[in-house]
PDB file of N, CA and C in Angstrom:
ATOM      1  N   UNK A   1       0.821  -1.193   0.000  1.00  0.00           N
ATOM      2  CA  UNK A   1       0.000   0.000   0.000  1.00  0.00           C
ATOM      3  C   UNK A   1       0.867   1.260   0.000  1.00  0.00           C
ATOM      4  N   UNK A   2       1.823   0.805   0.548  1.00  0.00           N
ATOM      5  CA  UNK A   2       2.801   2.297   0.808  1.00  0.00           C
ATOM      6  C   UNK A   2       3.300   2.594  -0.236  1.00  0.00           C
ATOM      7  N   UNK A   3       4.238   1.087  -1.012  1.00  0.00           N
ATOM      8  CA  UNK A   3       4.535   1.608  -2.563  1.00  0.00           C
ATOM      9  C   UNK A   3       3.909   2.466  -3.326  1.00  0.00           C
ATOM     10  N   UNK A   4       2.022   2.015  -3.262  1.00  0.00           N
ATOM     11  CA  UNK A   4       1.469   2.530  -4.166  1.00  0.00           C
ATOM     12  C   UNK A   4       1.027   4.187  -4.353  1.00  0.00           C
ATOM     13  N   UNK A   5       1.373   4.195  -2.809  1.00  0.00           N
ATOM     14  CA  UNK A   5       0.790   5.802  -2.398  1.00  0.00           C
ATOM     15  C   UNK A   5       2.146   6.690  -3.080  1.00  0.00           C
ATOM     16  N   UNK A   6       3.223   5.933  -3.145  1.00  0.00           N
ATOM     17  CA  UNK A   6       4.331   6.626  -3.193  1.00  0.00           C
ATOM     18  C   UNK A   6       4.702   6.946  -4.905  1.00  0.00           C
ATOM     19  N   UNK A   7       4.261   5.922  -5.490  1.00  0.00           N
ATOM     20  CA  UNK A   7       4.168   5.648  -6.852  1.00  0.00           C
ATOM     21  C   UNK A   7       3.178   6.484  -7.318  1.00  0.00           C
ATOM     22  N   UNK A   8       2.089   6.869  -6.772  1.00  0.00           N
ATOM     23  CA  UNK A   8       1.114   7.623  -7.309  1.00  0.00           C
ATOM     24  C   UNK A   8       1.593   9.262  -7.119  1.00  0.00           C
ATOM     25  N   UNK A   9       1.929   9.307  -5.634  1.00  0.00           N
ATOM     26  CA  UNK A   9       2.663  10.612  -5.646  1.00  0.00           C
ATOM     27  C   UNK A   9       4.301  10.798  -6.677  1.00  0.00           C
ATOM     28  N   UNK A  10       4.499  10.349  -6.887  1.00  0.00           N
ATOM     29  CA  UNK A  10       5.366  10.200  -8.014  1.00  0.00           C
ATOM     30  C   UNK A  10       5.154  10.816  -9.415  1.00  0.00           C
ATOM     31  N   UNK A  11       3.873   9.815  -9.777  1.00  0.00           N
ATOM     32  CA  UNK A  11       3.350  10.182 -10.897  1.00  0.00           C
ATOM     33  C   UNK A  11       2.928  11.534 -11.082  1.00  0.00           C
ATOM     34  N   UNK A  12       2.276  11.907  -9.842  1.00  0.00           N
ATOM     35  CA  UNK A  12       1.319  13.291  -9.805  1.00  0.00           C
ATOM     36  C   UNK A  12       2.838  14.444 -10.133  1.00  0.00           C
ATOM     37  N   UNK A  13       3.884  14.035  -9.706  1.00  0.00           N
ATOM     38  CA  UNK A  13       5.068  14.902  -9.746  1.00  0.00           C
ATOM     39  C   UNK A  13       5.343  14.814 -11.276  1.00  0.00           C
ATOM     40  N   UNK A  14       5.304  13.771 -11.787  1.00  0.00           N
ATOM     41  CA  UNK A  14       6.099  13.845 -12.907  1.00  0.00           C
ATOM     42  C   UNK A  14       5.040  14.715 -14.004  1.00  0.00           C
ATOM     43  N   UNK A  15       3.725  14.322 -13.600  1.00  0.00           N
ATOM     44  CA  UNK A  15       2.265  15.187 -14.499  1.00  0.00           C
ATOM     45  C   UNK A  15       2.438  16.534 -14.138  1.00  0.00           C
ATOM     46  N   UNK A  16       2.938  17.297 -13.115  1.00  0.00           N
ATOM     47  CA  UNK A  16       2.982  18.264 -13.007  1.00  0.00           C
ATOM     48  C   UNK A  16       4.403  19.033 -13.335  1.00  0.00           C
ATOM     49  N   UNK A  17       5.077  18.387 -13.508  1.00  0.00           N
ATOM     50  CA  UNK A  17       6.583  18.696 -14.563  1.00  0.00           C
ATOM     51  C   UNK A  17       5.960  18.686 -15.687  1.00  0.00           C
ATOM     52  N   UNK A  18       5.658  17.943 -16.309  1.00  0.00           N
ATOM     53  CA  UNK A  18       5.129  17.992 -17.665  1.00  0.00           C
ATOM     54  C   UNK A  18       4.594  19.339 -18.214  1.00  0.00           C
ATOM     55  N   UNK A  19       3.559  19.439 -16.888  1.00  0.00           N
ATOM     56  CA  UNK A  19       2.627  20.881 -17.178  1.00  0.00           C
ATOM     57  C   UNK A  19       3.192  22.398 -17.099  1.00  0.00           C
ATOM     58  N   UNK A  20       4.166  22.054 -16.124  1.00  0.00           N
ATOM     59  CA  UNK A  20       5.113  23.162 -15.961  1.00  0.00           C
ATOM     60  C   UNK A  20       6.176  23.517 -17.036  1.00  0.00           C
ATOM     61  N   UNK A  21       6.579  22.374 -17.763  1.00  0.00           N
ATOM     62  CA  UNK A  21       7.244  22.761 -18.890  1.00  0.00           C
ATOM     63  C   UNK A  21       6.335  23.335 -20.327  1.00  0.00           C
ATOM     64  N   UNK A  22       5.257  22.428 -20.227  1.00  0.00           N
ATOM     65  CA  UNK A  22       4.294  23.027 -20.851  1.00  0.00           C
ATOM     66  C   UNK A  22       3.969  24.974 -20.945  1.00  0.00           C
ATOM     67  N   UNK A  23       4.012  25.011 -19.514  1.00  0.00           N
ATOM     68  CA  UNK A  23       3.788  26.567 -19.349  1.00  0.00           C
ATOM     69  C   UNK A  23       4.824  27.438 -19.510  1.00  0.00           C
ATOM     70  N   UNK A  24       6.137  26.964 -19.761  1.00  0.00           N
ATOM     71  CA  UNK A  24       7.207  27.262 -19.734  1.00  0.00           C
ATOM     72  C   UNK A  24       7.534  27.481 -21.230  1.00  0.00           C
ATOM     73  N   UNK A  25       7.077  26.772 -21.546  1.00  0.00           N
ATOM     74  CA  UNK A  25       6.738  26.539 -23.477  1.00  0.00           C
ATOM     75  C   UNK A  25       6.302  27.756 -23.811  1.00  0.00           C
ATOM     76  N   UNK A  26       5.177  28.097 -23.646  1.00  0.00           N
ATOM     77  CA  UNK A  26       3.986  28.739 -23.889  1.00  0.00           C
ATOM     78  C   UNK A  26       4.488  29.944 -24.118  1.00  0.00           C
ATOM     79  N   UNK A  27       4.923  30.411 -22.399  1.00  0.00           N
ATOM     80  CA  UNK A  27       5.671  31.683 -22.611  1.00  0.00           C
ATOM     81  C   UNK A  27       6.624  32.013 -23.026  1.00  0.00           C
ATOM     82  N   UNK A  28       7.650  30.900 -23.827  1.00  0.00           N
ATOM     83  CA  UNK A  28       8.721  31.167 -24.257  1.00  0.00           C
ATOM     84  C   UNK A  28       7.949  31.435 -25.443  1.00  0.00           C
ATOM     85  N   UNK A  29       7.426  30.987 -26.099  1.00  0.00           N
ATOM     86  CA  UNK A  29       6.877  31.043 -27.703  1.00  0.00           C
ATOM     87  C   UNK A  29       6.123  32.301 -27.464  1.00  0.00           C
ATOM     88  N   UNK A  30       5.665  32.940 -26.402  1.00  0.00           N
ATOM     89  CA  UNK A  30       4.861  34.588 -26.746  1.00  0.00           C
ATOM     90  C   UNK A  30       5.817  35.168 -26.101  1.00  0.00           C
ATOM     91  N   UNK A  31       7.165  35.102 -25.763  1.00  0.00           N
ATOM     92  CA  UNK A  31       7.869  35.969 -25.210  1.00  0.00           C
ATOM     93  C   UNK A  31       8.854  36.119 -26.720  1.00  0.00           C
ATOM     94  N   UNK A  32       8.850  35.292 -27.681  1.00  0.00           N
ATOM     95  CA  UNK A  32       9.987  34.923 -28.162  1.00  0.00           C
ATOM     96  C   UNK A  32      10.863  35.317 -27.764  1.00  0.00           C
ATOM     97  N   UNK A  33      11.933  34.760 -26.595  1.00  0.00           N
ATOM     98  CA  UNK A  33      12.863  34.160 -25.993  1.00  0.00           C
ATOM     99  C   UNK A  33      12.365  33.343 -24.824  1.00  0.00           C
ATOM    100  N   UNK A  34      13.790  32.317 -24.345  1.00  0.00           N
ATOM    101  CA  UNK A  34      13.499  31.774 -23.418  1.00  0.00           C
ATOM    102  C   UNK A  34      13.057  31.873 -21.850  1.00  0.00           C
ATOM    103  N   UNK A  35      11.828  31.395 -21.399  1.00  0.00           N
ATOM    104  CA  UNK A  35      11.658  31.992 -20.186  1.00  0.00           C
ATOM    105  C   UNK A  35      10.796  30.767 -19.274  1.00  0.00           C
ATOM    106  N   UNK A  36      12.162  30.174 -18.156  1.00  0.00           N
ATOM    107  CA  UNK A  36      11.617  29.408 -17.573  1.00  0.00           C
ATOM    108  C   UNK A  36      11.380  29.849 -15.535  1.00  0.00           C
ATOM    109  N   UNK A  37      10.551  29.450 -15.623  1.00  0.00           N
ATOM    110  CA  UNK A  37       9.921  30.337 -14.004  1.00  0.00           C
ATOM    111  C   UNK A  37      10.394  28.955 -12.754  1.00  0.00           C
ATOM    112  N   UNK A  38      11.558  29.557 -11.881  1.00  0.00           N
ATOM    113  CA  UNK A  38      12.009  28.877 -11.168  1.00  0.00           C
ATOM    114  C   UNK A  38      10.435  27.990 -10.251  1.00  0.00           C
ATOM    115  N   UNK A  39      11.243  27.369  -9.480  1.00  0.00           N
ATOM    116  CA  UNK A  39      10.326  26.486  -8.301  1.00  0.00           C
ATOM    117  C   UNK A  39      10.133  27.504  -7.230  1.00  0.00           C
ATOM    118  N   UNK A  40      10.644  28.764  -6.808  1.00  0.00           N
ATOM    119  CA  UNK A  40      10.507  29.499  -5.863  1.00  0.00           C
ATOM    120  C   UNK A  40       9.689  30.295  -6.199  1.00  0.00           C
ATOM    121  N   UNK A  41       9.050  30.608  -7.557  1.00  0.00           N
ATOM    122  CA  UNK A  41       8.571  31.701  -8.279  1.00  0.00           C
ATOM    123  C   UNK A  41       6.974  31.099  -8.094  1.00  0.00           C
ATOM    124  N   UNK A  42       7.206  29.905  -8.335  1.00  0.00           N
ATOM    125  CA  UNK A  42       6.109  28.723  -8.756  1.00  0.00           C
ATOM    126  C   UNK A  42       5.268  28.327  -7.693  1.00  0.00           C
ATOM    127  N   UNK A  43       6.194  28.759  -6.568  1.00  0.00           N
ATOM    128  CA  UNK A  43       5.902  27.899  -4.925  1.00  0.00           C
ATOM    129  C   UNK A  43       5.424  29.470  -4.351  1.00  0.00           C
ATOM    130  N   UNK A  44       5.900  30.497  -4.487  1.00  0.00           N
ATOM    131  CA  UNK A  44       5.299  31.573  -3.605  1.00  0.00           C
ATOM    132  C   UNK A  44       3.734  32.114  -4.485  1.00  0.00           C
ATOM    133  N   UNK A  45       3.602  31.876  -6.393  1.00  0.00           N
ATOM    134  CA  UNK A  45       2.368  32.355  -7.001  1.00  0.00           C
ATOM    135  C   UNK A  45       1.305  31.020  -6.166  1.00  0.00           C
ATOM    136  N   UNK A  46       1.280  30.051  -5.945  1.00  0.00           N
ATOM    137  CA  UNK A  46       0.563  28.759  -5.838  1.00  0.00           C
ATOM    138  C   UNK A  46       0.255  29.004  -4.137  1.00  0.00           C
ATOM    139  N   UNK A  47       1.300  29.048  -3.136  1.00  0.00           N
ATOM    140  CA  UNK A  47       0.991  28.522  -1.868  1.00  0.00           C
ATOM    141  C   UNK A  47       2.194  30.026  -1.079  1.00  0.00           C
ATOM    142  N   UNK A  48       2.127  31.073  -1.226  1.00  0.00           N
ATOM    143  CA  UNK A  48       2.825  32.146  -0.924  1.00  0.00           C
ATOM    144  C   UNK A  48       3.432  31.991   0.642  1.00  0.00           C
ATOM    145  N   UNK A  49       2.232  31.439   1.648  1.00  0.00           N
ATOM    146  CA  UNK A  49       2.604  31.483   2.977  1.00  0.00           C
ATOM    147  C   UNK A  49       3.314  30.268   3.479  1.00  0.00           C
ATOM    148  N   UNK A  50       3.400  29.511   2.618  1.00  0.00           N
ATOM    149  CA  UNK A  50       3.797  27.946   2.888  1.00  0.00           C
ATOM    150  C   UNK A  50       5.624  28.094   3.083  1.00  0.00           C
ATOM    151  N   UNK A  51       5.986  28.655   1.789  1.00  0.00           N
ATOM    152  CA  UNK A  51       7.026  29.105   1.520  1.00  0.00           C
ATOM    153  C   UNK A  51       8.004  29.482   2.528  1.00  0.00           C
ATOM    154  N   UNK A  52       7.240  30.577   3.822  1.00  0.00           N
ATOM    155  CA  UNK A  52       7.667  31.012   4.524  1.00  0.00           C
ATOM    156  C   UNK A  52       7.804  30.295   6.116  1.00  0.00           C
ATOM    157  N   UNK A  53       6.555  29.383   6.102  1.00  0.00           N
ATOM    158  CA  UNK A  53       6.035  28.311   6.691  1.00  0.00           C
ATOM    159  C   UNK A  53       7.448  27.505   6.955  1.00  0.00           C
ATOM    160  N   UNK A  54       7.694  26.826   5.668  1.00  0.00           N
ATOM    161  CA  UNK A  54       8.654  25.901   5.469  1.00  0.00           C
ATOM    162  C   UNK A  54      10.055  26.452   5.762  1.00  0.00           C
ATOM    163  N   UNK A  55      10.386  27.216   5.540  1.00  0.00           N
ATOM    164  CA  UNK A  55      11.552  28.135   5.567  1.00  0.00           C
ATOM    165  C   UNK A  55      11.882  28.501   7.205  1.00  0.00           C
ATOM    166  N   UNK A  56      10.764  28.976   7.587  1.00  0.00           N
ATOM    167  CA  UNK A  56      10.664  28.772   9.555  1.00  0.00           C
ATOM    168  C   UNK A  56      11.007  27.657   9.665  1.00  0.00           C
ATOM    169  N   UNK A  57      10.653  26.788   9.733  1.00  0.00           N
ATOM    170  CA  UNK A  57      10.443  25.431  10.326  1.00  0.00           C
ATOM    171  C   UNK A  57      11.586  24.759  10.017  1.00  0.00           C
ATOM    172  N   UNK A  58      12.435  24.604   8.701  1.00  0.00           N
ATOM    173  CA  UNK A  58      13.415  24.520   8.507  1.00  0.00           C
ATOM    174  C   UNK A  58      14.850  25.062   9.244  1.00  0.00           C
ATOM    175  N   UNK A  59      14.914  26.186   9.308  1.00  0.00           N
ATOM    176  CA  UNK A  59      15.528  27.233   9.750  1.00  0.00           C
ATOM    177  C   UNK A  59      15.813  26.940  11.332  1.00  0.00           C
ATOM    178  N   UNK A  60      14.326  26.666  12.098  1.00  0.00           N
ATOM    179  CA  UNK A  60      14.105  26.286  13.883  1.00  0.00           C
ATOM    180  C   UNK A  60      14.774  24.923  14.156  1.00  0.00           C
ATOM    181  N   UNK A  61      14.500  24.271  12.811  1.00  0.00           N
ATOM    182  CA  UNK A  61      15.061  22.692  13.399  1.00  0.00           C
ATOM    183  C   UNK A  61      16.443  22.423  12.563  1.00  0.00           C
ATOM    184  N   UNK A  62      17.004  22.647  11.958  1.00  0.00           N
ATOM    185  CA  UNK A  62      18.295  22.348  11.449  1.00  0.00           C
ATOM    186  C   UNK A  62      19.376  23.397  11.091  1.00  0.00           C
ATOM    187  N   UNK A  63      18.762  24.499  11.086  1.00  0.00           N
ATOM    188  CA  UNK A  63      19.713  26.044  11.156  1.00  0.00           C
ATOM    189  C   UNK A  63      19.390  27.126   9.859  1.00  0.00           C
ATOM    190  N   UNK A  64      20.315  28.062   9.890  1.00  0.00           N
ATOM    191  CA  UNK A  64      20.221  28.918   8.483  1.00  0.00           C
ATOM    192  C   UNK A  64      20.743  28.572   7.798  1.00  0.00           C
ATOM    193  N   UNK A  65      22.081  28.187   7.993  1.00  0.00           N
ATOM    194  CA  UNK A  65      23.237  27.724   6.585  1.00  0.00           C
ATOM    195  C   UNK A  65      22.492  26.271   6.139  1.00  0.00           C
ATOM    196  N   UNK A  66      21.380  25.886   6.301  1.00  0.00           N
ATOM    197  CA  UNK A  66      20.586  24.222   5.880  1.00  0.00           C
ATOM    198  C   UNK A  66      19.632  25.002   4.734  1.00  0.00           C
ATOM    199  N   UNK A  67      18.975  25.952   5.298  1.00  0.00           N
ATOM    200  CA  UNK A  67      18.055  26.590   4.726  1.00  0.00           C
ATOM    201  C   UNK A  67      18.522  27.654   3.612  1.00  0.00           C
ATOM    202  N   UNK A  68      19.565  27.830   3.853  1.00  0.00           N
ATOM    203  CA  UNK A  68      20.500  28.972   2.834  1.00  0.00           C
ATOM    204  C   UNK A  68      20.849  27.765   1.490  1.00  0.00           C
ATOM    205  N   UNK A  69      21.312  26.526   1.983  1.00  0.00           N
ATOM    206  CA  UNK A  69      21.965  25.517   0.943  1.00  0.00           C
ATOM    207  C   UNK A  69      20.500  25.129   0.040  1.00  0.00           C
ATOM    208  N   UNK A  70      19.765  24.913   1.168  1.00  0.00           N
ATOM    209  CA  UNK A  70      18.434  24.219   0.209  1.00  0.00           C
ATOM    210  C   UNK A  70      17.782  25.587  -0.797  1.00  0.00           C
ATOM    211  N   UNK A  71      17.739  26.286  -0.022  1.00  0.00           N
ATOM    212  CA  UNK A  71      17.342  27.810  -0.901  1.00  0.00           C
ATOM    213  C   UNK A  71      17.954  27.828  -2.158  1.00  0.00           C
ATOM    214  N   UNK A  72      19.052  28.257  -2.246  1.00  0.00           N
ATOM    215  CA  UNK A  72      19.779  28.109  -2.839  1.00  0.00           C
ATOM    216  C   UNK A  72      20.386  27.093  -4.426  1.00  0.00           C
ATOM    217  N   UNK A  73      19.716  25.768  -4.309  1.00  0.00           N
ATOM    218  CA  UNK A  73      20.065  24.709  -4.655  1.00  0.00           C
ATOM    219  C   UNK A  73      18.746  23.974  -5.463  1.00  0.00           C
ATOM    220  N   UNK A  74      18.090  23.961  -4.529  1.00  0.00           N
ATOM    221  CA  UNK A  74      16.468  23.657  -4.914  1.00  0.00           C
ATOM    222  C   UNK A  74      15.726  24.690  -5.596  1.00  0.00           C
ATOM    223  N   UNK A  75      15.393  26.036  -5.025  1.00  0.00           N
ATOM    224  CA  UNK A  75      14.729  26.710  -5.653  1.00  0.00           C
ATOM    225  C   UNK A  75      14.802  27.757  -7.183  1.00  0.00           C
ATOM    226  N   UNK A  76      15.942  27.706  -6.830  1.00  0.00           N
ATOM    227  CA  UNK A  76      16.671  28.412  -8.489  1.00  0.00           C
ATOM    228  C   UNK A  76      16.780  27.658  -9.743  1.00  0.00           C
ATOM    229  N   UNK A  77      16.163  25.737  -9.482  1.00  0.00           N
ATOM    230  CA  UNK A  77      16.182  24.942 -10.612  1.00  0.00           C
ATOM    231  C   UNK A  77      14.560  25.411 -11.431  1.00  0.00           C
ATOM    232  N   UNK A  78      14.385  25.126 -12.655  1.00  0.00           N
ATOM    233  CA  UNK A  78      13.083  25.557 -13.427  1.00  0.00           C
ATOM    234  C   UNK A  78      12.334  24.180 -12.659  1.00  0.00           C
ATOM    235  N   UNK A  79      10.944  24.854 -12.681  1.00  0.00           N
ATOM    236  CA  UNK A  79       9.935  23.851 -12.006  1.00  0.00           C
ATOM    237  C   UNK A  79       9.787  22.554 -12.451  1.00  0.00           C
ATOM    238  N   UNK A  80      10.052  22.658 -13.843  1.00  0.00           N
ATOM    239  CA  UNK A  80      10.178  21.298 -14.557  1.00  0.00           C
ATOM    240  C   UNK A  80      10.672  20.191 -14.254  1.00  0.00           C
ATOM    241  N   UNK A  81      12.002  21.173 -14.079  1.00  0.00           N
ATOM    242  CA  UNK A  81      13.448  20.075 -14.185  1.00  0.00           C
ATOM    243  C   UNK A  81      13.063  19.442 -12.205  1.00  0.00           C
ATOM    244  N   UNK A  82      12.478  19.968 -11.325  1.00  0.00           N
ATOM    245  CA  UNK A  82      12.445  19.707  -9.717  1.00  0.00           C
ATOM    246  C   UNK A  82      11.538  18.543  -9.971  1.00  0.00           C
ATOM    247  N   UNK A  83      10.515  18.738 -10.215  1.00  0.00           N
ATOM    248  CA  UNK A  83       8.870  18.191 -10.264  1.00  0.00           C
ATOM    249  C   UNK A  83       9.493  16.696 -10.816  1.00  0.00           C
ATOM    250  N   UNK A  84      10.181  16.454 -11.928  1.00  0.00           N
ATOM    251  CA  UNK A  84      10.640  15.704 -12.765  1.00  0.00           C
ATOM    252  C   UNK A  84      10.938  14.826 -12.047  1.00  0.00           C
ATOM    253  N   UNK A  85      12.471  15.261 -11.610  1.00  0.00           N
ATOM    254  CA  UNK A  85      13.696  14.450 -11.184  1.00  0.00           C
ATOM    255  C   UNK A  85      13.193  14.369  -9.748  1.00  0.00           C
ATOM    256  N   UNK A  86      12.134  14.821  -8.701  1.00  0.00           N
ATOM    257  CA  UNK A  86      11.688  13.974  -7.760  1.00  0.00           C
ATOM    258  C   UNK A  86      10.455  13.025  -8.342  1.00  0.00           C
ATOM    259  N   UNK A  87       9.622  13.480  -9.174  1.00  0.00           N
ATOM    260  CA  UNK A  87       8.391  12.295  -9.511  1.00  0.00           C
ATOM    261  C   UNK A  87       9.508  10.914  -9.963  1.00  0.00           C
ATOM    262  N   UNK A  88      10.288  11.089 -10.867  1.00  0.00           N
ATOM    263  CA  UNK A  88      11.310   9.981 -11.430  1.00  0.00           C
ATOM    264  C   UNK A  88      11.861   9.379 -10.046  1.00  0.00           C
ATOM    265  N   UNK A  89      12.625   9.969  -9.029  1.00  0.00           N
ATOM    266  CA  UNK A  89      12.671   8.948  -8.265  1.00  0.00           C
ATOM    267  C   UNK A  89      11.799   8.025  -6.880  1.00  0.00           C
ATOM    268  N   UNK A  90      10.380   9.258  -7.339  1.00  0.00           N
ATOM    269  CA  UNK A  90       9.483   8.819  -6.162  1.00  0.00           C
ATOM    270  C   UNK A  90       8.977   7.379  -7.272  1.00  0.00           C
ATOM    271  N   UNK A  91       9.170   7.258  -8.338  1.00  0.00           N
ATOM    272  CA  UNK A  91       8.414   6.157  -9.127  1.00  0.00           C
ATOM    273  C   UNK A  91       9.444   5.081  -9.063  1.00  0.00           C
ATOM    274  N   UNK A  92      11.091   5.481  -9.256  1.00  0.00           N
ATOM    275  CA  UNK A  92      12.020   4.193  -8.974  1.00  0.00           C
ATOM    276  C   UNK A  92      11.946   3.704  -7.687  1.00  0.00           C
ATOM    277  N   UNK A  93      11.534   4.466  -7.018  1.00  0.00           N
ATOM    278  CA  UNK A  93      11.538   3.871  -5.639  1.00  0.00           C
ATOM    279  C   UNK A  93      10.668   3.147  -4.831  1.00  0.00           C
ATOM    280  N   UNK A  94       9.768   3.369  -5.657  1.00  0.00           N
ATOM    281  CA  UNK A  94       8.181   2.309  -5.580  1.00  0.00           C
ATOM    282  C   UNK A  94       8.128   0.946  -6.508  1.00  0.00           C
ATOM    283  N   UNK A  95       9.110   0.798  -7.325  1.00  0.00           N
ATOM    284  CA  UNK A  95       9.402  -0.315  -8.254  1.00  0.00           C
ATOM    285  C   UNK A  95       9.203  -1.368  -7.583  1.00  0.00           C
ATOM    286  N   UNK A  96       8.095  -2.253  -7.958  1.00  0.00           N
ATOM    287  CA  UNK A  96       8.573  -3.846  -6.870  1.00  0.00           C
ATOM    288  C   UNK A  96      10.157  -4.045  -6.971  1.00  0.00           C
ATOM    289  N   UNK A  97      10.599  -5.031  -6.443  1.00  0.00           N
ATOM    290  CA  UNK A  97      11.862  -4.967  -6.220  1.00  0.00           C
ATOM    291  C   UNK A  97      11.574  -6.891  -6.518  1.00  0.00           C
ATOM    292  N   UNK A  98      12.349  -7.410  -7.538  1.00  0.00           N
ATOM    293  CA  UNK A  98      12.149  -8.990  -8.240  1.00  0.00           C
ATOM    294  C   UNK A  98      13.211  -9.864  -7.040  1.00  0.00           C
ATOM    295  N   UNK A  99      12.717 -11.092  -6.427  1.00  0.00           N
ATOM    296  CA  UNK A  99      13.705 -11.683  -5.570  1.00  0.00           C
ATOM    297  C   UNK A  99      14.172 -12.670  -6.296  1.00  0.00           C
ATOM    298  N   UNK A 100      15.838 -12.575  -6.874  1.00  0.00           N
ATOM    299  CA  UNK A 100      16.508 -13.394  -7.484  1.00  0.00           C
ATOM    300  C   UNK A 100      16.943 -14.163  -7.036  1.00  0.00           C
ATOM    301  N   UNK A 101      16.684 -14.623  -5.431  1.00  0.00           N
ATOM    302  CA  UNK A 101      17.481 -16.037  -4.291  1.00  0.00           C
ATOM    303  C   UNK A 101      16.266 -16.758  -5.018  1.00  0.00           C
ATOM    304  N   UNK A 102      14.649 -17.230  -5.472  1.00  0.00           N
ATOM    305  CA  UNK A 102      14.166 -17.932  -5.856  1.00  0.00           C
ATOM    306  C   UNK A 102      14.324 -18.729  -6.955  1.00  0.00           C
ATOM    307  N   UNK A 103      14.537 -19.405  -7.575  1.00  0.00           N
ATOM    308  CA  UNK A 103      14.148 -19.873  -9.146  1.00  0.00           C
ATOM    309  C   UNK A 103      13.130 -19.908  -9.562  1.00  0.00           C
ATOM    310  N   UNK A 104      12.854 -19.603 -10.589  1.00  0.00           N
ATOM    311  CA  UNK A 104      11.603 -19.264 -11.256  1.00  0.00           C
ATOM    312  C   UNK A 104      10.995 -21.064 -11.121  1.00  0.00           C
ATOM    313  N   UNK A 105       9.275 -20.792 -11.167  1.00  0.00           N
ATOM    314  CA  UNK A 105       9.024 -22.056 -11.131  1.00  0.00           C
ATOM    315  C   UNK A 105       8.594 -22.755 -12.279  1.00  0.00           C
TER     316      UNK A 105
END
């Protein structure tokens, strides 16, 4: 059950990379030039107080220089490329996993 919750949240990540590059598209083609809208840009238009939420809470339990690295590191990637490369490994990581000590029967 847990796989599956994890696999599904996965998916929902990787559908929403998709969409984000999608939108990323969009405005590059009416901007003609390129214009991709970080995860921090993406995370304060969508959920503004969360942002700050998380950033406290972060900050109270593991320090500033944690919250400066993740800032830093995480939020300056395009929404695409984040959404992506966590849905991709929330889905490898839900993979049944095949037990090769058996022989097939």
């Amino acid at each position: 059950m847990f796989r599956f919750m994890v696999r599904v949240l996965g998916l929902w990540c990787l559908a929403g990379g998709f969409a984000a590059a999608m939108i990323d598209g969009m405005k590059s083609i009416a901007a003609s030039k390129v214009a991709m809208s970080t995860a921090a840009d993406t995370w304060s238009e969508l959920a503004p107080g969360s942002l700050a939420a998380v950033a406290a809470f972060v900050e109270g339990r593991l320090g500033e220089g944690v919250w400066a690295a993740m800032k830093s590191a995480l939020t300056t990637l395009p929404t695409w490329v984040l959404l992506g490369v966590v849905g991709a490994l929330l889905v490898a990581v839900a993979l049944p996993v095949e037990d090769e000590a058996l022989p097939p029967p």
